[in-house]
ModelCIF file with pLDDT and N, C-alpha, C, O atoms, coordinates in Angstrom:
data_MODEL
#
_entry.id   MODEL 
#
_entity.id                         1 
_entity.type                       polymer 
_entity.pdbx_number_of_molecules   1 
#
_entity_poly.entity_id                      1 
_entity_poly.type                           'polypeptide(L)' 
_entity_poly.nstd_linkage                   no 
_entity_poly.nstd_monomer                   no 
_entity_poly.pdbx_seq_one_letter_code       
;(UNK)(UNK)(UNK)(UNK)(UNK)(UNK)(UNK)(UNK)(UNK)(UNK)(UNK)(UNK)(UNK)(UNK)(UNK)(UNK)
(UNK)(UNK)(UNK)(UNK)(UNK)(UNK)(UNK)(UNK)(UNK)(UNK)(UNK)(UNK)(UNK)
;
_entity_poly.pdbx_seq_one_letter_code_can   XXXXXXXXXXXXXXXXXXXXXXXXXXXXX 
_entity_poly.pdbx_strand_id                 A 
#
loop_
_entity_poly_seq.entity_id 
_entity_poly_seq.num 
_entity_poly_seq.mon_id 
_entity_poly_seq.hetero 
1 1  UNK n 
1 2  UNK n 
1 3  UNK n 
1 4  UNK n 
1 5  UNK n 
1 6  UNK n 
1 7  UNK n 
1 8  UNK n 
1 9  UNK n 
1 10 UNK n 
1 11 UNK n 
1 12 UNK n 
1 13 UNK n 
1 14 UNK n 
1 15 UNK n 
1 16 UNK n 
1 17 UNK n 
1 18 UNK n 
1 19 UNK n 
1 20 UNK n 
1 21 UNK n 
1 22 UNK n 
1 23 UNK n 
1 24 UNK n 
1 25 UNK n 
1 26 UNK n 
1 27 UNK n 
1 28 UNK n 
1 29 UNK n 
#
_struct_asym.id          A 
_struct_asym.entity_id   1 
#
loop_
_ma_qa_metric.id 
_ma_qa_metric.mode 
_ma_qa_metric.name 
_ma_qa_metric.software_group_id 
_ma_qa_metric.type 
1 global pLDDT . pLDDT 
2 local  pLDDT . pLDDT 
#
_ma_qa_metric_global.metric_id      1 
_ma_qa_metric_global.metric_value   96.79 
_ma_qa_metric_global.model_id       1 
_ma_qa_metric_global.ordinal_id     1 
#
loop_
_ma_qa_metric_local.label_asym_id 
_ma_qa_metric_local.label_comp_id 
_ma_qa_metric_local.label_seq_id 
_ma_qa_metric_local.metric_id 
_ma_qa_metric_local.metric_value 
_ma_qa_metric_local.model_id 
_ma_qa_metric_local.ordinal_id 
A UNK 1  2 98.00 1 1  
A UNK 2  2 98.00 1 2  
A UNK 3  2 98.00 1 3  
A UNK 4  2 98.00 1 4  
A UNK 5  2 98.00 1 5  
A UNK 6  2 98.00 1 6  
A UNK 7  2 98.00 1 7  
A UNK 8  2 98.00 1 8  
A UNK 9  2 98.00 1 9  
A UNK 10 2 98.00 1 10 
A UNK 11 2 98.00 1 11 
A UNK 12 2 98.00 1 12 
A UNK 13 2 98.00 1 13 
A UNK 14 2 98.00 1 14 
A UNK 15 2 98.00 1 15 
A UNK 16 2 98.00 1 16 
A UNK 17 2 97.00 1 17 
A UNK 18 2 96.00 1 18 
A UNK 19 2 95.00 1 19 
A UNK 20 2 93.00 1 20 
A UNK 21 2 92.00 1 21 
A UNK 22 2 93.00 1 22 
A UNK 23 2 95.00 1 23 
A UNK 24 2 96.00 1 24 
A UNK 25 2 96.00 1 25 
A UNK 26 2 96.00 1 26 
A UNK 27 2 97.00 1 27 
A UNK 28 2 97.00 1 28 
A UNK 29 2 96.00 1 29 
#
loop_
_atom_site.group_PDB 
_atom_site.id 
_atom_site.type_symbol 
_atom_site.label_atom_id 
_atom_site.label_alt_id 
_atom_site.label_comp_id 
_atom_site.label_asym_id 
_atom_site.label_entity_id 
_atom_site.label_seq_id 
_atom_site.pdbx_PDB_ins_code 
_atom_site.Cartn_x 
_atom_site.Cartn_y 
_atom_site.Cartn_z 
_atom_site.occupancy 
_atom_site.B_iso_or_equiv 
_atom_site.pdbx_formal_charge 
_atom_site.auth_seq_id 
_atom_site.auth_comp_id 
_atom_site.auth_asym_id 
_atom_site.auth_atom_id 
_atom_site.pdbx_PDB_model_num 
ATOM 1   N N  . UNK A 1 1  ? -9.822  8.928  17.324 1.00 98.00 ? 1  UNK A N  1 
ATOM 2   C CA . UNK A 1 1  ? -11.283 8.832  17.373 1.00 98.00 ? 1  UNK A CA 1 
ATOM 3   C C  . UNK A 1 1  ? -11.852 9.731  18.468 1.00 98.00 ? 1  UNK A C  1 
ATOM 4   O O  . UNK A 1 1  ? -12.897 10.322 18.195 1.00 98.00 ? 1  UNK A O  1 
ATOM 5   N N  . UNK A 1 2  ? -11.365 9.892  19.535 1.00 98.00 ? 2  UNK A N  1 
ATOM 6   C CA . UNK A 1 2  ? -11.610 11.025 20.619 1.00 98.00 ? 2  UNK A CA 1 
ATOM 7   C C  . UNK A 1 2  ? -11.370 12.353 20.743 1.00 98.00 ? 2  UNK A C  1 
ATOM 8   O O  . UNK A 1 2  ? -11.740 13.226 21.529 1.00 98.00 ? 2  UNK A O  1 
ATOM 9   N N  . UNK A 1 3  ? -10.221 12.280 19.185 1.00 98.00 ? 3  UNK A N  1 
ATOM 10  C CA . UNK A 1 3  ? -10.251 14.020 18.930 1.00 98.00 ? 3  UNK A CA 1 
ATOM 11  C C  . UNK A 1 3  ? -11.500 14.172 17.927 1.00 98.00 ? 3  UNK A C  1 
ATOM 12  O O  . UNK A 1 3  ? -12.163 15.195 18.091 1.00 98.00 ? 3  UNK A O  1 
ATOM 13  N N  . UNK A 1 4  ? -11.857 13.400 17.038 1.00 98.00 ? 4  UNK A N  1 
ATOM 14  C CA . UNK A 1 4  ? -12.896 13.632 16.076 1.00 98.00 ? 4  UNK A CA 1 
ATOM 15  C C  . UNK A 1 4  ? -13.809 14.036 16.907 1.00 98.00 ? 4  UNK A C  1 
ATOM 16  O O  . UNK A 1 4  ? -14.677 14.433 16.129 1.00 98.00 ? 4  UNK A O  1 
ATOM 17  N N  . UNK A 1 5  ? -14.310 14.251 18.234 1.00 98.00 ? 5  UNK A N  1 
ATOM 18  C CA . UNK A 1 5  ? -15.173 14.202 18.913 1.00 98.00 ? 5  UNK A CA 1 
ATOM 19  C C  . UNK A 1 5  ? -15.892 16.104 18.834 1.00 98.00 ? 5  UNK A C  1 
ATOM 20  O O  . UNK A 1 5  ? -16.918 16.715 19.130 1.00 98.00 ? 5  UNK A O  1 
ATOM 21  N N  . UNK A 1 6  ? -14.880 16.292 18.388 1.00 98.00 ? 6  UNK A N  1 
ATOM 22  C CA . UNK A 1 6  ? -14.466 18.490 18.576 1.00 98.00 ? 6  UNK A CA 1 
ATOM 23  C C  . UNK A 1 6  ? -15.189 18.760 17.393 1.00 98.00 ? 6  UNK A C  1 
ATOM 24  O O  . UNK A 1 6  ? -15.648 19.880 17.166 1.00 98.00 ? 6  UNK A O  1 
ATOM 25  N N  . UNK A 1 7  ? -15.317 17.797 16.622 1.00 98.00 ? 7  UNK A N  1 
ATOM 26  C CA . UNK A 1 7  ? -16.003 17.906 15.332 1.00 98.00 ? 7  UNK A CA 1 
ATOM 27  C C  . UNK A 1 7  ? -15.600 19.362 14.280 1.00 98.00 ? 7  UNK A C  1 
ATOM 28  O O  . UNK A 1 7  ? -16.257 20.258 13.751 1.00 98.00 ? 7  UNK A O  1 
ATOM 29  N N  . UNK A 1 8  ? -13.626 18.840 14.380 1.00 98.00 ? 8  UNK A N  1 
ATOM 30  C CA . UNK A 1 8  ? -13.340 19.971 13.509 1.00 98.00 ? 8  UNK A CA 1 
ATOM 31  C C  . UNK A 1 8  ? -13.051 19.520 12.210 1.00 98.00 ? 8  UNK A C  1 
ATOM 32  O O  . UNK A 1 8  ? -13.221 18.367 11.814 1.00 98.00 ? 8  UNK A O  1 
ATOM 33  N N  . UNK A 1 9  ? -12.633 20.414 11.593 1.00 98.00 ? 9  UNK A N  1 
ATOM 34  C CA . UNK A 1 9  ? -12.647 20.001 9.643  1.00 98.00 ? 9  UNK A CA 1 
ATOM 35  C C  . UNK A 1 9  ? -11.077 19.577 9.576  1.00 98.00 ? 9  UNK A C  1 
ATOM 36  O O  . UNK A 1 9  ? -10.833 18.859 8.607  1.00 98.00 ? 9  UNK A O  1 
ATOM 37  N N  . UNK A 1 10 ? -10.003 19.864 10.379 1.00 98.00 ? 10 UNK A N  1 
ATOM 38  C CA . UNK A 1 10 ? -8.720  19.191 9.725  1.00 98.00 ? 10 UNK A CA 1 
ATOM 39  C C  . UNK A 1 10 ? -8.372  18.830 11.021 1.00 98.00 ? 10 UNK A C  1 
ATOM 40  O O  . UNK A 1 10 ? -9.070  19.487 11.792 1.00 98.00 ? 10 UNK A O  1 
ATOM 41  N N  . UNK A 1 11 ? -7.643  18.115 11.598 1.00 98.00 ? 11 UNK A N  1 
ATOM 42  C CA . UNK A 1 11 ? -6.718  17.097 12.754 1.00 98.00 ? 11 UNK A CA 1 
ATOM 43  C C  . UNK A 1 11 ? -5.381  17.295 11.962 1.00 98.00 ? 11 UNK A C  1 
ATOM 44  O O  . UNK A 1 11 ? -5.200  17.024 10.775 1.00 98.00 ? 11 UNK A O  1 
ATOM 45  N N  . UNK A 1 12 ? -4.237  17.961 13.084 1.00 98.00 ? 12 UNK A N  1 
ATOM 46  C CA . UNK A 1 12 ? -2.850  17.967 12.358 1.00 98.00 ? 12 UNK A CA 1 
ATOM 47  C C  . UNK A 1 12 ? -1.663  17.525 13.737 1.00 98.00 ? 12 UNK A C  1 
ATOM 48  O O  . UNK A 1 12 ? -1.287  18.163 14.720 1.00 98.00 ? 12 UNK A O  1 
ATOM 49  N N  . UNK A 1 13 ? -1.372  16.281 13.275 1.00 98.00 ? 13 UNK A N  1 
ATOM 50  C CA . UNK A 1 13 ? -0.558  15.573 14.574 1.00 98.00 ? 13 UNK A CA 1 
ATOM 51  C C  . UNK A 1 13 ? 1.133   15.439 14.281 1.00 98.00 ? 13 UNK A C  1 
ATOM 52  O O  . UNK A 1 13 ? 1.745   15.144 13.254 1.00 98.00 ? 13 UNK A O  1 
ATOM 53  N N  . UNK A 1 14 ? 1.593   15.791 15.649 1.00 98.00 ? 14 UNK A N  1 
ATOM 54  C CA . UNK A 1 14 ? 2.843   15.883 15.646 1.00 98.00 ? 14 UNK A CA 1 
ATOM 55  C C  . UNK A 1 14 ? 3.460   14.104 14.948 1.00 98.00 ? 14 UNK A C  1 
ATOM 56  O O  . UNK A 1 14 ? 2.883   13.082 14.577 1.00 98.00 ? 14 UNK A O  1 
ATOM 57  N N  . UNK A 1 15 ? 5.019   14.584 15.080 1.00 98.00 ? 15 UNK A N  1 
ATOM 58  C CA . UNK A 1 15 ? 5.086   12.965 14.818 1.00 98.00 ? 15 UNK A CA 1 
ATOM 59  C C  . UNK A 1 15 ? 6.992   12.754 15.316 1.00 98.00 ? 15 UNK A C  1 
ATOM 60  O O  . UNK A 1 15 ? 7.758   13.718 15.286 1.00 98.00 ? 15 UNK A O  1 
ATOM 61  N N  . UNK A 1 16 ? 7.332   11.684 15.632 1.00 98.00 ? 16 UNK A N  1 
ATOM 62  C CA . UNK A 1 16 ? 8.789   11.398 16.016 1.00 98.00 ? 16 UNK A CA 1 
ATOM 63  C C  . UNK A 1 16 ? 10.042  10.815 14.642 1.00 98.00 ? 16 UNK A C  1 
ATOM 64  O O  . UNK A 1 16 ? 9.822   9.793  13.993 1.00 98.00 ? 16 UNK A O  1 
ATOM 65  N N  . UNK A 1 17 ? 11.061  11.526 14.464 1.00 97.00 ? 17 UNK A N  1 
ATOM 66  C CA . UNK A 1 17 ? 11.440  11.303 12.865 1.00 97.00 ? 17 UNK A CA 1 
ATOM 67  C C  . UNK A 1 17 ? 12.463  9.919  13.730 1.00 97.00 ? 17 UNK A C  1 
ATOM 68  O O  . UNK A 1 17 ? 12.709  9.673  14.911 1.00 97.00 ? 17 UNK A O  1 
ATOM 69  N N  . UNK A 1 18 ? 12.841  9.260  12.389 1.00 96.00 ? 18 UNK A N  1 
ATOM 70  C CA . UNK A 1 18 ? 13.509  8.109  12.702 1.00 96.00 ? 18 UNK A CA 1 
ATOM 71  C C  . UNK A 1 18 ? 14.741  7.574  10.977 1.00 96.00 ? 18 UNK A C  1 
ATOM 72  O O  . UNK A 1 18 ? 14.637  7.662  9.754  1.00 96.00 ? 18 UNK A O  1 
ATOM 73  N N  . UNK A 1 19 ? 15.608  7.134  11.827 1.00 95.00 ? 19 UNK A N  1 
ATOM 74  C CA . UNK A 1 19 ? 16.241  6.378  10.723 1.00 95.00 ? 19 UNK A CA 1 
ATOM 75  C C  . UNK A 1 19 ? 15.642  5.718  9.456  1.00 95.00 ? 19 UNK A C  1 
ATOM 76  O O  . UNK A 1 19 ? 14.445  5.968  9.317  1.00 95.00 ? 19 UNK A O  1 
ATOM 77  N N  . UNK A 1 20 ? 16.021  5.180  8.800  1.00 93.00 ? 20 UNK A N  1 
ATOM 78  C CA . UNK A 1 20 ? 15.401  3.939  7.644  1.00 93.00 ? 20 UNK A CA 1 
ATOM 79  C C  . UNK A 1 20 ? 15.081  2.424  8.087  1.00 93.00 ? 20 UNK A C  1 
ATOM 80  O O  . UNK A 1 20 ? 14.417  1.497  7.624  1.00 93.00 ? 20 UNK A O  1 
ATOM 81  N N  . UNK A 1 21 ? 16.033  2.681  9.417  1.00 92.00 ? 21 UNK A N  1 
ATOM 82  C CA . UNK A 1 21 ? 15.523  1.121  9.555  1.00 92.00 ? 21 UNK A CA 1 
ATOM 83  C C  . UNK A 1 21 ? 15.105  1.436  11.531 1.00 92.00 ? 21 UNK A C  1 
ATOM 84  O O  . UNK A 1 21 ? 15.383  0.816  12.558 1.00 92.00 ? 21 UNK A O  1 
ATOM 85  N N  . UNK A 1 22 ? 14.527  2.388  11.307 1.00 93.00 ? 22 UNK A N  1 
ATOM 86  C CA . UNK A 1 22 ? 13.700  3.003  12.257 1.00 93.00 ? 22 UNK A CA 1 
ATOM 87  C C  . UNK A 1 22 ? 13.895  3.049  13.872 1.00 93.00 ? 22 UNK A C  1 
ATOM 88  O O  . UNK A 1 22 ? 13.036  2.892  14.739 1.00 93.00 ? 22 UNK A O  1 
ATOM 89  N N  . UNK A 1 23 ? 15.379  3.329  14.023 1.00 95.00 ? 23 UNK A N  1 
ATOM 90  C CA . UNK A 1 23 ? 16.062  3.912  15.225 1.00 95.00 ? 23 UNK A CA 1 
ATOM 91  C C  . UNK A 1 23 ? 15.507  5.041  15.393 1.00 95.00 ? 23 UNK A C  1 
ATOM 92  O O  . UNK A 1 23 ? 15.179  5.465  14.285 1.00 95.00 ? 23 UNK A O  1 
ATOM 93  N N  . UNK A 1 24 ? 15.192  5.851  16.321 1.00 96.00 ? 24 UNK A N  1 
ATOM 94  C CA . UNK A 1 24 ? 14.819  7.364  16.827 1.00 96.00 ? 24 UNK A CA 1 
ATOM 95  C C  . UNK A 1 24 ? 15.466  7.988  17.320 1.00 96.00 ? 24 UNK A C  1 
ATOM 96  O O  . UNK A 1 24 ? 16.245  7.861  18.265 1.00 96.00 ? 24 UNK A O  1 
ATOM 97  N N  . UNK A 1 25 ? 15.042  9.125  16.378 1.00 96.00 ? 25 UNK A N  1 
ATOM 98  C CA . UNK A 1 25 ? 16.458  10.581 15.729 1.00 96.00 ? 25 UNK A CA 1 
ATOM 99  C C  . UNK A 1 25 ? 15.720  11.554 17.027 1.00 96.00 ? 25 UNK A C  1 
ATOM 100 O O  . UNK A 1 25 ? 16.012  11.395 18.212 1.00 96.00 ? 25 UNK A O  1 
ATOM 101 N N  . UNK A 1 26 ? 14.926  12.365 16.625 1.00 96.00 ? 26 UNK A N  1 
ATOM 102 C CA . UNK A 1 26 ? 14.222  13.265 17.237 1.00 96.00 ? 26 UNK A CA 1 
ATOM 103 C C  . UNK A 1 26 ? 12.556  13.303 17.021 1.00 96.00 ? 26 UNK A C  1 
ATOM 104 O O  . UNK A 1 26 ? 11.831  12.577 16.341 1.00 96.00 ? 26 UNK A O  1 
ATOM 105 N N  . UNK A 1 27 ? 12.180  14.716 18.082 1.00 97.00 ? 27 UNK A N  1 
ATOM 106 C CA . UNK A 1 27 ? 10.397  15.188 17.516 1.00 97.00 ? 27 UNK A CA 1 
ATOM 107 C C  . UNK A 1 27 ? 10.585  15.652 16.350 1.00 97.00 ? 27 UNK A C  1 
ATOM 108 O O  . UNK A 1 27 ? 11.740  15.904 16.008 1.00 97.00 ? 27 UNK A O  1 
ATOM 109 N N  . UNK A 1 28 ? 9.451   15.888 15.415 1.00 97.00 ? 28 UNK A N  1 
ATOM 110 C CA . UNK A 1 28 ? 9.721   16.973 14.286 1.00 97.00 ? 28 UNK A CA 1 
ATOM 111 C C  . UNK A 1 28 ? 9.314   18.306 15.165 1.00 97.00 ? 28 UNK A C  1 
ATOM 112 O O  . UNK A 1 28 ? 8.544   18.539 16.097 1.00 97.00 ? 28 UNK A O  1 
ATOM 113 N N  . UNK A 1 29 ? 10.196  19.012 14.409 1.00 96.00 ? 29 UNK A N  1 
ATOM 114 C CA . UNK A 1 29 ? 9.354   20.331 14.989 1.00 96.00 ? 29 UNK A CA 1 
ATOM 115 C C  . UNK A 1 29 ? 8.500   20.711 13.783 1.00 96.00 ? 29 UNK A C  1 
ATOM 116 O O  . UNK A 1 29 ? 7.730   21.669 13.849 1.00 96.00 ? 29 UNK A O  1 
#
């Protein structure tokens, strides 16, 4: 809600990948 603030047309956010039963692997690159 505080990036909407830039008032741009797309928001593209990193994210952390994980197992299936959601242990943590790595960042995505």
């Amino acid at each position: 809600l505080e990036n909407l603030n830039s008032g741009c047309d797309v928001y593209l956010c990193g994210m952390t990948l994980c197992t299936l039963d959601m242990q943590l692997l790595a960042e995505h690159r």
